[in-house]
Protein backbone atom coordinates (compact mmCIF):
# COMPACT_ATOMS: atom_id res chain seq x y z
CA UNK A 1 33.65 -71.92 -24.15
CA UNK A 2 35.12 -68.71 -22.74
CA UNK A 3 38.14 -67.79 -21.13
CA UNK A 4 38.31 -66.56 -17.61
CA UNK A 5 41.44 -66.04 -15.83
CA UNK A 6 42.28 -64.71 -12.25
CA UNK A 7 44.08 -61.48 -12.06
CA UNK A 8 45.55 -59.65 -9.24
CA UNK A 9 44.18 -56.53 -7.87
CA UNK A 10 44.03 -53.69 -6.18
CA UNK A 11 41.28 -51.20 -5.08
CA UNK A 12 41.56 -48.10 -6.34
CA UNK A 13 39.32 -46.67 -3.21
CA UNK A 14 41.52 -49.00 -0.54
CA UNK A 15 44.08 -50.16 -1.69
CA UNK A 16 42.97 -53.74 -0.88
CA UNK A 17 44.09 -56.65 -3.16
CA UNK A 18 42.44 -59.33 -4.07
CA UNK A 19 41.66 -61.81 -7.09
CA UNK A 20 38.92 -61.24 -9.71
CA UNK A 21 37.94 -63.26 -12.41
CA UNK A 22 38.35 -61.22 -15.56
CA UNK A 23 37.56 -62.56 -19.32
CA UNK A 24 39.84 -63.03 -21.86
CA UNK A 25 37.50 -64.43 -24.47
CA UNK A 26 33.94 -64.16 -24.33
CA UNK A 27 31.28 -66.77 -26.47
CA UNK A 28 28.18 -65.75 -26.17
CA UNK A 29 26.33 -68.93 -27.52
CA UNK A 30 27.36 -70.74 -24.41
CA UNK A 31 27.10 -67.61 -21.82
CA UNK A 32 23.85 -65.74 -22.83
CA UNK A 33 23.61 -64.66 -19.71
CA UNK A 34 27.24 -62.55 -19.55
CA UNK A 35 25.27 -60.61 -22.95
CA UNK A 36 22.68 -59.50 -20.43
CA UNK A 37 25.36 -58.55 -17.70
CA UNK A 38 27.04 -56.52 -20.65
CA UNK A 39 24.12 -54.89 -21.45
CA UNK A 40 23.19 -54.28 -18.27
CA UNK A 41 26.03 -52.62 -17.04
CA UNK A 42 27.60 -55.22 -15.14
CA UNK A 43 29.98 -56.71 -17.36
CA UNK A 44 33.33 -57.07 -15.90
CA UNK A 45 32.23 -54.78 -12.41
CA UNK A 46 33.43 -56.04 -9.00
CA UNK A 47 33.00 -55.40 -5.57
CA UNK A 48 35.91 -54.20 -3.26
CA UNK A 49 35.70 -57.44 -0.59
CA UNK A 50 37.34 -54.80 2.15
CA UNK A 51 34.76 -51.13 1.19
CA UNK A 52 32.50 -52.58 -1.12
CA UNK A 53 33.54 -50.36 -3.81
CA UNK A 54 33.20 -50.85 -7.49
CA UNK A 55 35.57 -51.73 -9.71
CA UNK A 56 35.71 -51.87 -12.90
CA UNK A 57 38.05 -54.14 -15.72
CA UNK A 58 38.47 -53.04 -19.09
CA UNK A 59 41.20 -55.83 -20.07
CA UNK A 60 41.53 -56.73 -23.81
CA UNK A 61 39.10 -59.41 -25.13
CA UNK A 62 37.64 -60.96 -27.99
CA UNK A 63 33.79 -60.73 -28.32
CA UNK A 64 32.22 -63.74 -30.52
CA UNK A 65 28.41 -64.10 -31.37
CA UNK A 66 28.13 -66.82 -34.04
CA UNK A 67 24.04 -66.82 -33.82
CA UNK A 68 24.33 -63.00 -34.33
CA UNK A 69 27.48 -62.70 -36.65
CA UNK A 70 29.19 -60.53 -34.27
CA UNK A 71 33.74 -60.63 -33.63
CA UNK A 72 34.57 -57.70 -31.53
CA UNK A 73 37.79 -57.03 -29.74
CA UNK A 74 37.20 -54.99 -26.42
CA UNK A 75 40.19 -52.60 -25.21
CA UNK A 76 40.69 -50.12 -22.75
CA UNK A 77 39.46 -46.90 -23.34
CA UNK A 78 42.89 -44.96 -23.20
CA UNK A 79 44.33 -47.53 -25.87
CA UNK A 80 42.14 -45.49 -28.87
CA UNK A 81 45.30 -43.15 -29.07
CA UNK A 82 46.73 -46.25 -30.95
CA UNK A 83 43.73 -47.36 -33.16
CA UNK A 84 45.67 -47.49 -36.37
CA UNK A 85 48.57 -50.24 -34.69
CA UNK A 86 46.02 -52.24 -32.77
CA UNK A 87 43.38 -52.33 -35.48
CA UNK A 88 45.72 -53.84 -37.99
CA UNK A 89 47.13 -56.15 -35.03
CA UNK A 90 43.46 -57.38 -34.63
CA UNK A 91 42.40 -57.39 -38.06
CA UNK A 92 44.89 -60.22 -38.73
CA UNK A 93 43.62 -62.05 -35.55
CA UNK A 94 40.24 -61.82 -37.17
CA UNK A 95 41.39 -62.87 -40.47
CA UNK A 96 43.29 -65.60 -39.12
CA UNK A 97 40.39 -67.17 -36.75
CA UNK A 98 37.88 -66.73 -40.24
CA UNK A 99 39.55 -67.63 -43.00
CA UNK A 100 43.59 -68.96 -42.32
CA UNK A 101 42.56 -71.07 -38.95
CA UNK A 102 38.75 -71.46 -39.30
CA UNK A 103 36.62 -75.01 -39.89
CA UNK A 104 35.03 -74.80 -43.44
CA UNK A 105 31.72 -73.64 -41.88
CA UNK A 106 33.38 -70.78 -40.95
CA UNK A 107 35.23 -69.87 -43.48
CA UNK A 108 31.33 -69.69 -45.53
CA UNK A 109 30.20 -67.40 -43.07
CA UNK A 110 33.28 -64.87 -42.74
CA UNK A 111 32.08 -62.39 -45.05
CA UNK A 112 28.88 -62.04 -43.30
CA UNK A 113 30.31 -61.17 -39.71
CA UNK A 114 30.27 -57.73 -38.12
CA UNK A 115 33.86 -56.95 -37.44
CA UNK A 116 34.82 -54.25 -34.56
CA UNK A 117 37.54 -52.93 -32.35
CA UNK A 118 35.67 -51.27 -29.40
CA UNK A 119 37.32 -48.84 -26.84
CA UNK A 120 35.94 -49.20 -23.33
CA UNK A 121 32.90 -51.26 -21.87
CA UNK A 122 30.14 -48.35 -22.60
CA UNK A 123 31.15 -48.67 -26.14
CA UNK A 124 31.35 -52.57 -26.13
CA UNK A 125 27.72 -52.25 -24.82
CA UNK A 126 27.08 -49.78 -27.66
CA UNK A 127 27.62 -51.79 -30.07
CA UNK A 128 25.62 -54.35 -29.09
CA UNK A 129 22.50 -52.39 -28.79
CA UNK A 130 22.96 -50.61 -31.55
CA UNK A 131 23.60 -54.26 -33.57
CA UNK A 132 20.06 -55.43 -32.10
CA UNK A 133 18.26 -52.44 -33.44
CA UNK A 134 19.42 -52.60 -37.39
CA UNK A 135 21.11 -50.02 -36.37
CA UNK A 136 24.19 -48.51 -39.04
CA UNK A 137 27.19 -48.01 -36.46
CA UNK A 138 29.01 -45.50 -38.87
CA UNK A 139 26.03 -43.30 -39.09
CA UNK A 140 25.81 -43.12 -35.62
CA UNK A 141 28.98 -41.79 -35.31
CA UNK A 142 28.68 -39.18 -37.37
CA UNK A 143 25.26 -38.70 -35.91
CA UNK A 144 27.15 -37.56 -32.47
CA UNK A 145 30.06 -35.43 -34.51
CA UNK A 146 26.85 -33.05 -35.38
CA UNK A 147 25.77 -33.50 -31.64
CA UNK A 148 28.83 -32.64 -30.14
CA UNK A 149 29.16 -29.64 -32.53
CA UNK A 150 25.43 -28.52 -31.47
CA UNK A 151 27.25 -27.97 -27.95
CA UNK A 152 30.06 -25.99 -28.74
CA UNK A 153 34.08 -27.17 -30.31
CA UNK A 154 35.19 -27.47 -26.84
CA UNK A 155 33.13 -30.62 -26.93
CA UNK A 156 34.69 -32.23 -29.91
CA UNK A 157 38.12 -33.27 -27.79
CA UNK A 158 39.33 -36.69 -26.83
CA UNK A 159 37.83 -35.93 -23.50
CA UNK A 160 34.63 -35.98 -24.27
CA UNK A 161 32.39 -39.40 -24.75
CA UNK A 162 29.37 -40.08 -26.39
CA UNK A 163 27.57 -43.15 -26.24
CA UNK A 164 24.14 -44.70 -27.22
CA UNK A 165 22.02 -45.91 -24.31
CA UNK A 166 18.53 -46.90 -25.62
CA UNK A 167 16.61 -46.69 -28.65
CA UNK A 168 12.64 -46.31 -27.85
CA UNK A 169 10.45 -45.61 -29.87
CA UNK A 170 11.42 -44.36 -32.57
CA UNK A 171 14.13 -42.49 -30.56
CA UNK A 172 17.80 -42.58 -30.23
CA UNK A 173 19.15 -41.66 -26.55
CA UNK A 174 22.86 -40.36 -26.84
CA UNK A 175 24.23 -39.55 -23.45
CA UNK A 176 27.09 -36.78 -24.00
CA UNK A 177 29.76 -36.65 -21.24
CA UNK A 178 32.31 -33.91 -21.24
CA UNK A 179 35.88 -33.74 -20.20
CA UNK A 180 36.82 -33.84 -16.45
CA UNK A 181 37.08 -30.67 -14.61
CA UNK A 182 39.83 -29.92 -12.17
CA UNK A 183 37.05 -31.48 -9.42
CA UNK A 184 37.24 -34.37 -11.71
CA UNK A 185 33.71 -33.98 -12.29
CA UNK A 186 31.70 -34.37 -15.66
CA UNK A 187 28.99 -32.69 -17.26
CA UNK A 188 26.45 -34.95 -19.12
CA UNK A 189 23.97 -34.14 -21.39
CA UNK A 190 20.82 -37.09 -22.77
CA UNK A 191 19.85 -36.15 -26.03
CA UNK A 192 17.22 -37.82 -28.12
CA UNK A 193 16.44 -37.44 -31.32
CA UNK A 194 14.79 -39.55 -34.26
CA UNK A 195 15.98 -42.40 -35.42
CA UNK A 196 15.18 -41.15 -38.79
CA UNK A 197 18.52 -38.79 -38.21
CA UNK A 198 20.74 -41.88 -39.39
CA UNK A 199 19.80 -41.58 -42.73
CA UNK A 200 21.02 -38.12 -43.37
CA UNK A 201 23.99 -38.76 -41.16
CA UNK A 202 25.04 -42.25 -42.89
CA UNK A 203 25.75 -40.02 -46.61
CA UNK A 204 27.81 -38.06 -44.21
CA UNK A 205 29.75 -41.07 -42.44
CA UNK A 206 30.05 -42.12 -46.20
CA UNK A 207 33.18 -39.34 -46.94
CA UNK A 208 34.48 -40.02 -43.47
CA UNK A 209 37.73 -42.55 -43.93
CA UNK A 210 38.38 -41.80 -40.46
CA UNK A 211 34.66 -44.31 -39.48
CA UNK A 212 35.28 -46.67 -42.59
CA UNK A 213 37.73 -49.48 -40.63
CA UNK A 214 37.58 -51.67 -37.90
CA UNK A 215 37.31 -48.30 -35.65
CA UNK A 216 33.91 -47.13 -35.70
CA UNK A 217 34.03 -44.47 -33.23
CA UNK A 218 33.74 -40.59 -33.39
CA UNK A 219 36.59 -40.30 -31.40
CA UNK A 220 38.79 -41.43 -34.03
CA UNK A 221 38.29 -38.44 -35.66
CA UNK A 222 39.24 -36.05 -32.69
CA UNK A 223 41.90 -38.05 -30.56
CA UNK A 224 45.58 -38.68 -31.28
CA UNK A 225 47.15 -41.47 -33.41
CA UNK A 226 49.96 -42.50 -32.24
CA UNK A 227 52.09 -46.07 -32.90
CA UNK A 228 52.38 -48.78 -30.45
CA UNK A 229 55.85 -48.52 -28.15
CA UNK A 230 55.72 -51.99 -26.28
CA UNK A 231 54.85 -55.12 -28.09
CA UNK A 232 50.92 -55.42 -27.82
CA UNK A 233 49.61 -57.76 -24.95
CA UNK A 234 46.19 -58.13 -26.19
CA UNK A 235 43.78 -60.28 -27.99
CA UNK A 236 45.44 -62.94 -29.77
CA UNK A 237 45.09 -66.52 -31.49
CA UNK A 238 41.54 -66.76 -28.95
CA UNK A 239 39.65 -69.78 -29.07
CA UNK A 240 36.59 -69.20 -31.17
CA UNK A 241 35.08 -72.39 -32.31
CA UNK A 242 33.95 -74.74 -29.12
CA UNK A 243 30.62 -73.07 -29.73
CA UNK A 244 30.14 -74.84 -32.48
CA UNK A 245 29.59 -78.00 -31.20
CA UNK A 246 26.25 -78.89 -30.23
């Protein structure tokens, strides 16, 4: 099952608190439904009770698809300026819940899971569809590094984002959002271009160490590396295997 635990709020349009449920753990098996939310856009969104505004969670959590072979850790988008600390954190959390900790079935399967540490919901959601289509997450990042250069360098900057949307027909759509202006507003650009693109990119993401860890993300590449000052409060020992039971 997953974890959900209440956590104390406040509005960021209001200033109202109030409780929200927010997930610590996330099995998919069991919540198919919270997949669709995710890839919806709705994942981890609530309502203001006082204005109705939206708010949005990005709290640390561990992703698990057994059907699809999928262990993802979620974090908030601002934590990618420690990648290096947290990825080695959570790559001995996934070790541990697949090999050290893990029932004998799962232990057979640990080679064959997809193993990421996402920054932010958008790229969570990402990963996901990119996962569904076949698609090689490494080439896609490199993929956007020649986007982003197709703009201008001021894109390539840690405020920038790029993120896959859709792929239809035969078509990739990138949405490309720039840094914030001093209005706080952002420019975005939809691309789309062939799917046939990954192949040329994926000999590229091939000589990038900076796309060939846990951290698949182009931002890697651009934003600042820096070690972890507090102890990390993040995904842990999670839960993983009441899936598994019929």
């Amino acid at each position: 099952m997953s974890v959900v635990t209440p956590r104390q709020v406040t509005c960021p349009h209001c200033r109202q608190e109030f409780t929200a449920p927010v997930y610590a753990s996330l099995h998919v098996r069991r919540a198919p439904e919270v997949r669709d939310a995710i890839l919806a856009g709705r994942f981890q969104r609530e309502p203001c009770p006082k204005c109705g505004g939206s708010i949005v969670f990005e709290r640390p959590m561990i992703y698990t698809d057994f059907d699809r072979m999928h262990l993802l850790a979620l974090l908030p988008s601002g934590a990618i300026r420690h990648r290096s600390a947290l990825a080695r954190h959570i790559g001995g959390v996934f070790e541990r819940n697949l090999t050290v900790a893990a029932p004998p079935m799962v232990k057979a399967w640990a080679d064959d899971f997809q193993r990421r540490v996402v920054f932010g919901l958008p790229h969570l959601r990402e990963k996901l569809v990119a996962f569904e289509h076949g698609i090689d997450d490494r080439a896609l990042e490199a993929l956007k590094v020649w986007m982003l250069r197709d703009l201008g360098l001021s894109w390539l900057s840690p405020g920038t984002d790029a993120v896959l949307d859709a792929v239809d027909d035969g078509m990739l759509r990138i949405s490309i959002a720039g840094p914030p202006g001093p209005d706080r507003i952002r420019v975005v650009h939809v691309r789309e271009v062939p799917v046939q693109s990954l192949e040329r990119a994926a000999e590229v993401a091939a000589g990038m160490p900076e796309l060939a860890g846990l951290v698949v993300d182009w931002r890697a590449l651009v934003a600042p590396d820096e070690p972890v000052a507090e102890p990390f409060d993040g995904p842990d020992q999670a839960t993983l295997y009441p899936q598994l039971d019929p």
